[in-house]
N, C-alpha and C. Protein backbone atom coordinates (compact mmCIF):
# COMPACT_ATOMS: atom_id res chain seq x y z
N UNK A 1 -103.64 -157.72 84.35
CA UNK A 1 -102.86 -156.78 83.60
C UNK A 1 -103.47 -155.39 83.71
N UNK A 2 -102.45 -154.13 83.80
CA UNK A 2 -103.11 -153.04 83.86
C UNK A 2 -104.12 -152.59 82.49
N UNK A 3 -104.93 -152.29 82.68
CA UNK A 3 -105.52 -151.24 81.49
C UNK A 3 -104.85 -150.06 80.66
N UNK A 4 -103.78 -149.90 80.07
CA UNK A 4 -102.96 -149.16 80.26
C UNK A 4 -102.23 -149.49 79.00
N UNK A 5 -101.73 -148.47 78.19
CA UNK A 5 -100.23 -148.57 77.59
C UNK A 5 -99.05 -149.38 77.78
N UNK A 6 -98.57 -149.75 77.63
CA UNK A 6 -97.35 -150.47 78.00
C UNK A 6 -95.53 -149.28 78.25
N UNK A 7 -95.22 -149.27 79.42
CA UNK A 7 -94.25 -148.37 79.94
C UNK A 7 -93.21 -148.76 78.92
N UNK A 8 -93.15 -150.00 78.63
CA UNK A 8 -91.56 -149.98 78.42
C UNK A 8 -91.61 -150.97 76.95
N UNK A 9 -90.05 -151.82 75.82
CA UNK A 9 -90.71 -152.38 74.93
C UNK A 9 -91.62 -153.45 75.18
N UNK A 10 -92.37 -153.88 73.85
CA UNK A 10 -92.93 -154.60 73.95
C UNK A 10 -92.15 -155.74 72.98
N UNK A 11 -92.43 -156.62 74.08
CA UNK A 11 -91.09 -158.22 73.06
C UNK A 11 -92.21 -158.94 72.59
N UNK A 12 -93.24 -159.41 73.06
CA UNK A 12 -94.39 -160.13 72.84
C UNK A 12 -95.40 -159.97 73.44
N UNK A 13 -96.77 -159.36 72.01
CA UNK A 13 -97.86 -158.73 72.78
C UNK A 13 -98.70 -160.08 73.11
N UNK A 14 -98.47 -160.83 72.45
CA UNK A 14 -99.51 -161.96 72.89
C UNK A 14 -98.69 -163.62 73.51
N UNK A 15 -97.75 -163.63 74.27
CA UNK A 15 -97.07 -164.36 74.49
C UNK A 15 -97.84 -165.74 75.53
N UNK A 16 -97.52 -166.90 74.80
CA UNK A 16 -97.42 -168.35 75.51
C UNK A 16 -96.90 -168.60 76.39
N UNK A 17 -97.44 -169.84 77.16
CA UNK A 17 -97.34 -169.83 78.55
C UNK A 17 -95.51 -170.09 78.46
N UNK A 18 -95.36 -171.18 77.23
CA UNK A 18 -94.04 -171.65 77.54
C UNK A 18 -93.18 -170.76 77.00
N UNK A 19 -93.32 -169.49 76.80
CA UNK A 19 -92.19 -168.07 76.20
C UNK A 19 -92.01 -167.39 77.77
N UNK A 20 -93.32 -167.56 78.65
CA UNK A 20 -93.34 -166.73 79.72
C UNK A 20 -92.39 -167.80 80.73
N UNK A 21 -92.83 -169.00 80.71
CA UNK A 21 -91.60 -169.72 81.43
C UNK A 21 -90.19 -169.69 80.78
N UNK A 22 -90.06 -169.63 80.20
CA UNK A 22 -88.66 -169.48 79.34
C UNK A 22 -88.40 -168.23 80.07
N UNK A 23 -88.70 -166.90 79.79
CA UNK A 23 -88.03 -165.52 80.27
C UNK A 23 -88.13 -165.18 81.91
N UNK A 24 -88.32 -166.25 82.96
CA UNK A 24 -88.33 -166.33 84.00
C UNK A 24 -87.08 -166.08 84.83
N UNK A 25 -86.93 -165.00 85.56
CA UNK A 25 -85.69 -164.41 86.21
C UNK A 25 -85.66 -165.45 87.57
N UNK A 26 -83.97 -165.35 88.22
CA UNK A 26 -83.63 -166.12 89.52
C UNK A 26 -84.86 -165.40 90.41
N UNK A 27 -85.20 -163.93 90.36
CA UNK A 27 -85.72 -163.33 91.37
C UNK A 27 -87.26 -164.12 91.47
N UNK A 28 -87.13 -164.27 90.31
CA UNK A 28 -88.85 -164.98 90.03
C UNK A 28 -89.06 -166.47 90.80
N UNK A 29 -87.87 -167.70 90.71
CA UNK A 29 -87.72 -168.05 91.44
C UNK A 29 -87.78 -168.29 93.04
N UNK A 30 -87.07 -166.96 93.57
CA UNK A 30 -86.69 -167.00 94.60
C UNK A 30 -88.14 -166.40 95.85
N UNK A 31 -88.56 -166.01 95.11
CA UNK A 31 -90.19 -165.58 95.44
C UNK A 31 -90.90 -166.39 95.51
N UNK A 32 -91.17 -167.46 94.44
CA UNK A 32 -91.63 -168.60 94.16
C UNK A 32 -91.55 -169.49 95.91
N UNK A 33 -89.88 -169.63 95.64
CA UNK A 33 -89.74 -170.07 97.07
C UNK A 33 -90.28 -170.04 98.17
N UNK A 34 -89.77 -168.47 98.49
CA UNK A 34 -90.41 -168.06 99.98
C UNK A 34 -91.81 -168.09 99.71
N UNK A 35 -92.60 -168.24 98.78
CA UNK A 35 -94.30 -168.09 98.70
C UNK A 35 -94.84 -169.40 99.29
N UNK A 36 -93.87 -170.35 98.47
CA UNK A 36 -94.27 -172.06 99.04
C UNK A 36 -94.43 -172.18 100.67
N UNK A 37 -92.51 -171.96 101.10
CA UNK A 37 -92.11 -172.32 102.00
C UNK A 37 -92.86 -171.36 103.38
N UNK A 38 -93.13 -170.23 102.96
CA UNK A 38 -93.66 -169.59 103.85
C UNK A 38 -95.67 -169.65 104.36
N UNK A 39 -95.56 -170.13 102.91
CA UNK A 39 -97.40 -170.83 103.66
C UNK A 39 -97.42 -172.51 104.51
N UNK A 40 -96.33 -173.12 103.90
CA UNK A 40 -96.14 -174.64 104.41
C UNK A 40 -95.99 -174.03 105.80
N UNK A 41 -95.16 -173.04 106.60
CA UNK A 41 -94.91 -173.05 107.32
C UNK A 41 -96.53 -172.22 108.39
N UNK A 42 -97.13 -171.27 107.44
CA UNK A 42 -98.24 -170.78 107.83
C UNK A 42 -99.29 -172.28 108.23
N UNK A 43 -99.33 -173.07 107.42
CA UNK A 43 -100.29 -174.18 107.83
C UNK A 43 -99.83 -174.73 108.66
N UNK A 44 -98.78 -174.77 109.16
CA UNK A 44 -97.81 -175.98 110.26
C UNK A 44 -98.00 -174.97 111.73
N UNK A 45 -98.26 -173.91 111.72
CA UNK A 45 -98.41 -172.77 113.11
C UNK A 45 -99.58 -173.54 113.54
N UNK A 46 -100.63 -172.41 112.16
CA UNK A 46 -102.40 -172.36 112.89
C UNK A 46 -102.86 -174.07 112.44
N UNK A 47 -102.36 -174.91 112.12
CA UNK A 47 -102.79 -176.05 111.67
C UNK A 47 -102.79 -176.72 113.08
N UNK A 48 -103.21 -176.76 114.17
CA UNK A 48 -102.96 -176.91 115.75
C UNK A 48 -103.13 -178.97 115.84
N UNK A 49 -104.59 -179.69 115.30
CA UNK A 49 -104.46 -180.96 115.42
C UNK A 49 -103.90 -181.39 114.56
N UNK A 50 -103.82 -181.07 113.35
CA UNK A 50 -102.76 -181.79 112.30
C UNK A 50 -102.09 -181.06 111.36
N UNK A 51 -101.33 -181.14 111.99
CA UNK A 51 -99.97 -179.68 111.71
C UNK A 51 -100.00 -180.45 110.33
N UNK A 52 -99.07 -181.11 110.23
CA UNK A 52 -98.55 -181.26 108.79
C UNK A 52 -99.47 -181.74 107.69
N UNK A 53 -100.85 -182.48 107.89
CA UNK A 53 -101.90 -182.55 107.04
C UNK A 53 -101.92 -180.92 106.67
N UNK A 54 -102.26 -179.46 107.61
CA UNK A 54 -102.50 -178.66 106.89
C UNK A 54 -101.58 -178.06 106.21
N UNK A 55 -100.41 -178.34 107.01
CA UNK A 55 -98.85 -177.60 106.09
C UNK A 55 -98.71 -177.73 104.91
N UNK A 56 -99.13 -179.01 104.23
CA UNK A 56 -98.92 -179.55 103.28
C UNK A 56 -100.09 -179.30 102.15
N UNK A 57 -101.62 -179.18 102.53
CA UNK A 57 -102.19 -178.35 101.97
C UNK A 57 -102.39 -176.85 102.13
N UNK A 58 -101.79 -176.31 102.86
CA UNK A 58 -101.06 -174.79 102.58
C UNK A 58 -100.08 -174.91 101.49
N UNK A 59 -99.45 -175.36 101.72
CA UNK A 59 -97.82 -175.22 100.22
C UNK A 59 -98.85 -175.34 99.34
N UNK A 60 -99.63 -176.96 98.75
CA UNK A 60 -100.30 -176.80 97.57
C UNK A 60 -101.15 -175.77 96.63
N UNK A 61 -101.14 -174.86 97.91
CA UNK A 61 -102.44 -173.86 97.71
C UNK A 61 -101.55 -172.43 97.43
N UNK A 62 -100.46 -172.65 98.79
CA UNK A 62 -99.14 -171.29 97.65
C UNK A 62 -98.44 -171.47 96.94
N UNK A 63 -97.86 -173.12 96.37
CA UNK A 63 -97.39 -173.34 94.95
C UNK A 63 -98.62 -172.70 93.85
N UNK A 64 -99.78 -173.14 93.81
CA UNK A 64 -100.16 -172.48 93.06
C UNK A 64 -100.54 -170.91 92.89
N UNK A 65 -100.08 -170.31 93.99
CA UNK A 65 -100.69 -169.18 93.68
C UNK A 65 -99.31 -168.61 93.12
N UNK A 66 -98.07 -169.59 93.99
CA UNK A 66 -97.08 -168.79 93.09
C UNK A 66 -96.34 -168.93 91.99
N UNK A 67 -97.33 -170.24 91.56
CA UNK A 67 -97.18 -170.31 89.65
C UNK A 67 -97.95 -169.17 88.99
N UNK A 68 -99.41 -168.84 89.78
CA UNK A 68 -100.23 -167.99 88.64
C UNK A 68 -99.28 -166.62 88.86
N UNK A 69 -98.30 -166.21 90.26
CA UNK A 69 -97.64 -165.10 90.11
C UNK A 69 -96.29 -165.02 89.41
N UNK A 70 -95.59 -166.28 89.07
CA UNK A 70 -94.76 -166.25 88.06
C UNK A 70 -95.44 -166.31 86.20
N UNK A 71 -96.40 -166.59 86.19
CA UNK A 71 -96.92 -166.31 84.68
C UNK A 71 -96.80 -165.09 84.73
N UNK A 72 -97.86 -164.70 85.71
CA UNK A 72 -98.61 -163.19 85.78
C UNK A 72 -97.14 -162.05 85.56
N UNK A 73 -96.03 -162.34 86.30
CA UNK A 73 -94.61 -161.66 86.33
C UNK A 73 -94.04 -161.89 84.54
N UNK A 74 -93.61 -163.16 84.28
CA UNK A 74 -92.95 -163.30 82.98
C UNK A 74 -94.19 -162.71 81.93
N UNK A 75 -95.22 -162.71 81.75
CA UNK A 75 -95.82 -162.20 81.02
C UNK A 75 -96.13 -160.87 80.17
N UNK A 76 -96.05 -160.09 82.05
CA UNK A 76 -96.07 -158.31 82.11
C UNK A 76 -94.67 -158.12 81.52
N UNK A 77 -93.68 -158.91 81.87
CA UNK A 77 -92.10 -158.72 81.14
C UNK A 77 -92.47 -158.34 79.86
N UNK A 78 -93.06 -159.18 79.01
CA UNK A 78 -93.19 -159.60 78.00
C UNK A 78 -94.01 -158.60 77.31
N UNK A 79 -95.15 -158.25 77.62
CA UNK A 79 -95.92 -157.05 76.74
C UNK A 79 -95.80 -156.13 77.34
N UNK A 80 -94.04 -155.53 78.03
CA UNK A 80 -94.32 -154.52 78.50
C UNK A 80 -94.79 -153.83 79.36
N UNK A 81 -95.17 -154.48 80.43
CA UNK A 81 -95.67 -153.41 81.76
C UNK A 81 -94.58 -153.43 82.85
N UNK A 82 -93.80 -154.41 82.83
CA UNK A 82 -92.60 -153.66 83.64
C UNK A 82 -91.61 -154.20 83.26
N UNK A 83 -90.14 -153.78 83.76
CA UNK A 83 -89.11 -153.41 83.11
C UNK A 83 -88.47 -154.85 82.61
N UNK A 84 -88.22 -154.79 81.26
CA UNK A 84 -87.61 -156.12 80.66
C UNK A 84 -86.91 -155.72 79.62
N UNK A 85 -85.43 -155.12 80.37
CA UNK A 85 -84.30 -155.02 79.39
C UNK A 85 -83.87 -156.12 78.86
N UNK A 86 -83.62 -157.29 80.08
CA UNK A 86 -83.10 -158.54 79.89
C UNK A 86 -83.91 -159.55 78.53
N UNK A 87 -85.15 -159.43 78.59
CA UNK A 87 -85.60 -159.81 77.67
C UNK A 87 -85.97 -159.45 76.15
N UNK A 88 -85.58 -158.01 76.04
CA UNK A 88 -85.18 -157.38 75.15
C UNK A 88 -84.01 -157.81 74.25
N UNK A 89 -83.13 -157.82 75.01
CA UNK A 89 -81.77 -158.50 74.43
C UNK A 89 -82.05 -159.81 73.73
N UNK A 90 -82.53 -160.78 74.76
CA UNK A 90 -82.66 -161.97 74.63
C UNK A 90 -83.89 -161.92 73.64
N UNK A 91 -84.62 -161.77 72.96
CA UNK A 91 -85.90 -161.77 72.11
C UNK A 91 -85.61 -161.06 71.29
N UNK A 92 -85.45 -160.20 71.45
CA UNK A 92 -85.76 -159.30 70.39
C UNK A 92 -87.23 -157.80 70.93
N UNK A 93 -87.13 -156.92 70.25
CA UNK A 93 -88.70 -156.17 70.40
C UNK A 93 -89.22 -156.54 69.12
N UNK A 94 -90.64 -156.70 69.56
CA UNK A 94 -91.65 -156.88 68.16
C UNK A 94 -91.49 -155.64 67.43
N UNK A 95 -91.74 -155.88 66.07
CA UNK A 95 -91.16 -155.59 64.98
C UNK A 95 -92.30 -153.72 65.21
N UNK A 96 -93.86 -154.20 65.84
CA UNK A 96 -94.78 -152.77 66.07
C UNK A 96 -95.34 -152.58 67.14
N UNK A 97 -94.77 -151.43 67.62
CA UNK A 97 -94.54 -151.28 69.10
C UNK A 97 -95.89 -150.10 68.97
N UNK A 98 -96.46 -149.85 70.13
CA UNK A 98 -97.67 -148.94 70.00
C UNK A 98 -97.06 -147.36 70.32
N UNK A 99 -97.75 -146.72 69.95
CA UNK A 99 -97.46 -145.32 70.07
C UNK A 99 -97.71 -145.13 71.49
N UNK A 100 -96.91 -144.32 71.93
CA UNK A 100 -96.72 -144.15 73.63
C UNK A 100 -97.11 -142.49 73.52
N UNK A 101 -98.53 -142.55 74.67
CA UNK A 101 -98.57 -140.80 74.03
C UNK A 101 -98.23 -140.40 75.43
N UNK A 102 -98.06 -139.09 75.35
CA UNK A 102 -97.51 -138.23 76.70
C UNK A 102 -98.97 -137.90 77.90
N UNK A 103 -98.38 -138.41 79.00
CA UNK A 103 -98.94 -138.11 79.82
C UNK A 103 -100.41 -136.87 80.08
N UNK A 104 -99.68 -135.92 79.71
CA UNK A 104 -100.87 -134.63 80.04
C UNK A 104 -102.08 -134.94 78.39
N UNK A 105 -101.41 -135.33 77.05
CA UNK A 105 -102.75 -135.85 76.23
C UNK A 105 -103.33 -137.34 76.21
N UNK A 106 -103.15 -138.19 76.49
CA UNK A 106 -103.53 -139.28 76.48
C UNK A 106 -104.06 -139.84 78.21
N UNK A 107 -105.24 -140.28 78.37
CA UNK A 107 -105.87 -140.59 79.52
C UNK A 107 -105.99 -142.28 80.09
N UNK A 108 -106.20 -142.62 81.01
CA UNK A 108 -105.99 -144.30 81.01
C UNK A 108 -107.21 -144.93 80.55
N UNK A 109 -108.22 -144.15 79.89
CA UNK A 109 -109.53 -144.25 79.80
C UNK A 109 -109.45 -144.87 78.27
N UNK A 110 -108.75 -144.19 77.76
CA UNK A 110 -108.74 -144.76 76.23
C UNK A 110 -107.05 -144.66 75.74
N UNK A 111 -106.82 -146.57 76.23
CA UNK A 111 -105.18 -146.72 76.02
C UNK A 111 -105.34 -147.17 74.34
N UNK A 112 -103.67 -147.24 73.68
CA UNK A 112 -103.79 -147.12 72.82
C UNK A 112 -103.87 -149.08 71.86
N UNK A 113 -102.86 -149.47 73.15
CA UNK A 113 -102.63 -150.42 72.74
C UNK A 113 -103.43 -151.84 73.17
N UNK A 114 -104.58 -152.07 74.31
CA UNK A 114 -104.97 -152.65 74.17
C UNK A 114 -106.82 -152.30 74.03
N UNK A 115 -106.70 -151.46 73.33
CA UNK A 115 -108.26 -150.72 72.98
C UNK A 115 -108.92 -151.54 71.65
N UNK A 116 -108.00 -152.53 71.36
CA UNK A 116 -108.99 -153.15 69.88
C UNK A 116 -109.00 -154.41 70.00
N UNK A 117 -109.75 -155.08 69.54
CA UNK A 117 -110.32 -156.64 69.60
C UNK A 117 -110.19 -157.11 68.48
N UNK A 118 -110.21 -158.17 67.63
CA UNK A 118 -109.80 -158.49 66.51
C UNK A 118 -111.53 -159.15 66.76
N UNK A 119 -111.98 -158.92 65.39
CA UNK A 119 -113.64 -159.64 64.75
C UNK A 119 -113.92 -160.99 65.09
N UNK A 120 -112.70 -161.67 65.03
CA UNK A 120 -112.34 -162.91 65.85
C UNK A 120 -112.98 -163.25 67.02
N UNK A 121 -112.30 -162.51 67.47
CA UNK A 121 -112.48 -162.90 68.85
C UNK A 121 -113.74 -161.58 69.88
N UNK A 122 -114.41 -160.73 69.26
CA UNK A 122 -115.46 -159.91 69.55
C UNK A 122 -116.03 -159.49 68.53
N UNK A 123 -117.19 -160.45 68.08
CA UNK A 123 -117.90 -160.10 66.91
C UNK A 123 -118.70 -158.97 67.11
N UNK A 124 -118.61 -157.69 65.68
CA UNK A 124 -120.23 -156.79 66.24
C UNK A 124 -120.75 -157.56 66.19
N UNK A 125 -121.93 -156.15 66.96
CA UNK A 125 -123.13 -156.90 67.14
C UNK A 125 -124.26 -156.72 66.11
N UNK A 126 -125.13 -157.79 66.62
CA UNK A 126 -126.25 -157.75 65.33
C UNK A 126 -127.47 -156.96 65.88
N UNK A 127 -128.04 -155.90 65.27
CA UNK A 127 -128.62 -154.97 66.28
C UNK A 127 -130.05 -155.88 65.71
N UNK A 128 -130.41 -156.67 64.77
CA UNK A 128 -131.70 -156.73 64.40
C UNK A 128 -132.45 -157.65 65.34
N UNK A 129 -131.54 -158.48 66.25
CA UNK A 129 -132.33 -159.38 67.03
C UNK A 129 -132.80 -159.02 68.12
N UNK A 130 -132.44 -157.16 68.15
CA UNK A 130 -132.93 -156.47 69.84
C UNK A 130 -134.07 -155.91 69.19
N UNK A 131 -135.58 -156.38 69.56
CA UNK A 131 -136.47 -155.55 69.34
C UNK A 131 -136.99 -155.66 70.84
C-alpha cells in the first residue's frame, strides 16, 4: 500500500479478506486469468524435459501471485487508493473519512491518515530498560 493519503472515498479503512473478495470486479478476474494462463504457458516453453511437470508448477506459482494481486487490488478499492465508485454505491463510505490536504501544504512524509497506530497494536516505549 502506498504511504500516502487516500485519493479517493474511503469505504473500509481496515477491511477483511472476505469484504475484499466480495468487491472484486470482472476486470479483476480477467487478469487473474491471463496471470495463470500465461505463466502455465511460460513453464510449458522454457520447461524443455518436462514441459508440463513445469507448466503446471508455473500456474501454481501465478495463481498465487494472482490471488495476492487480487487482495492487494480489492483492498486499495476499499481504503481508497484507487478509484472505487462502484464500491461506494455498493457499501456505503465510512461514516470518517480523513482530511485530504492540498498538495502544495501537505508532504508524503507526514500523511494524514495512516500516521497513527492504536496502543494496541504499537505500545510506547519504556525508556527505563535502555541504560
Amino acid at each position: 500500500m502506498p504511504y500516502g493519503d487516500p485519493k479517493f472515498t474511503v469505504v473500509n479503512p481496515s477491511p477483511d479478506v472476505d469484504q475484499s473478495l466480495r468487491s472484486l470486479r470482472a476486470s479483476d478476474y480477467v487478469a487473474a486469468a491471463i496471470l495463470s494462463s500465461g505463466s502455465w504457458a511460460y513453464g510449458y516453453v522454457f520447461g524443455k524435459p518436462t514441459r508440463v511437470a513445469c507448466a503446471n508448477t508455473a500456474m501454481a506459482l501465478g495463481m498465487t501471485c494472482a490471488s495476492m494481486m487480487l487482495l492487494q487490488n480489492g483492498r486499495a478499492r476499499l481504503r481508497g487508493y484507487r478509484e472505487n465508485d462502484r464500491e461506494v454505491k455498493i457499501y456505503g463510505a465510512w461514516p470518517v473519512q480523513p482530511e485530504l490536504r492540498a498538495a502544495d501544504r501537505g508532504t508524503r512524509r507526514f500523511p494524514v491518515a495512516t500516521g497513527t497506530a492504536s496502543p494496541l497494536t504499537r505500545p510506547p516505549l519504556d525508556w527505563r530498560n535502555y541504560d
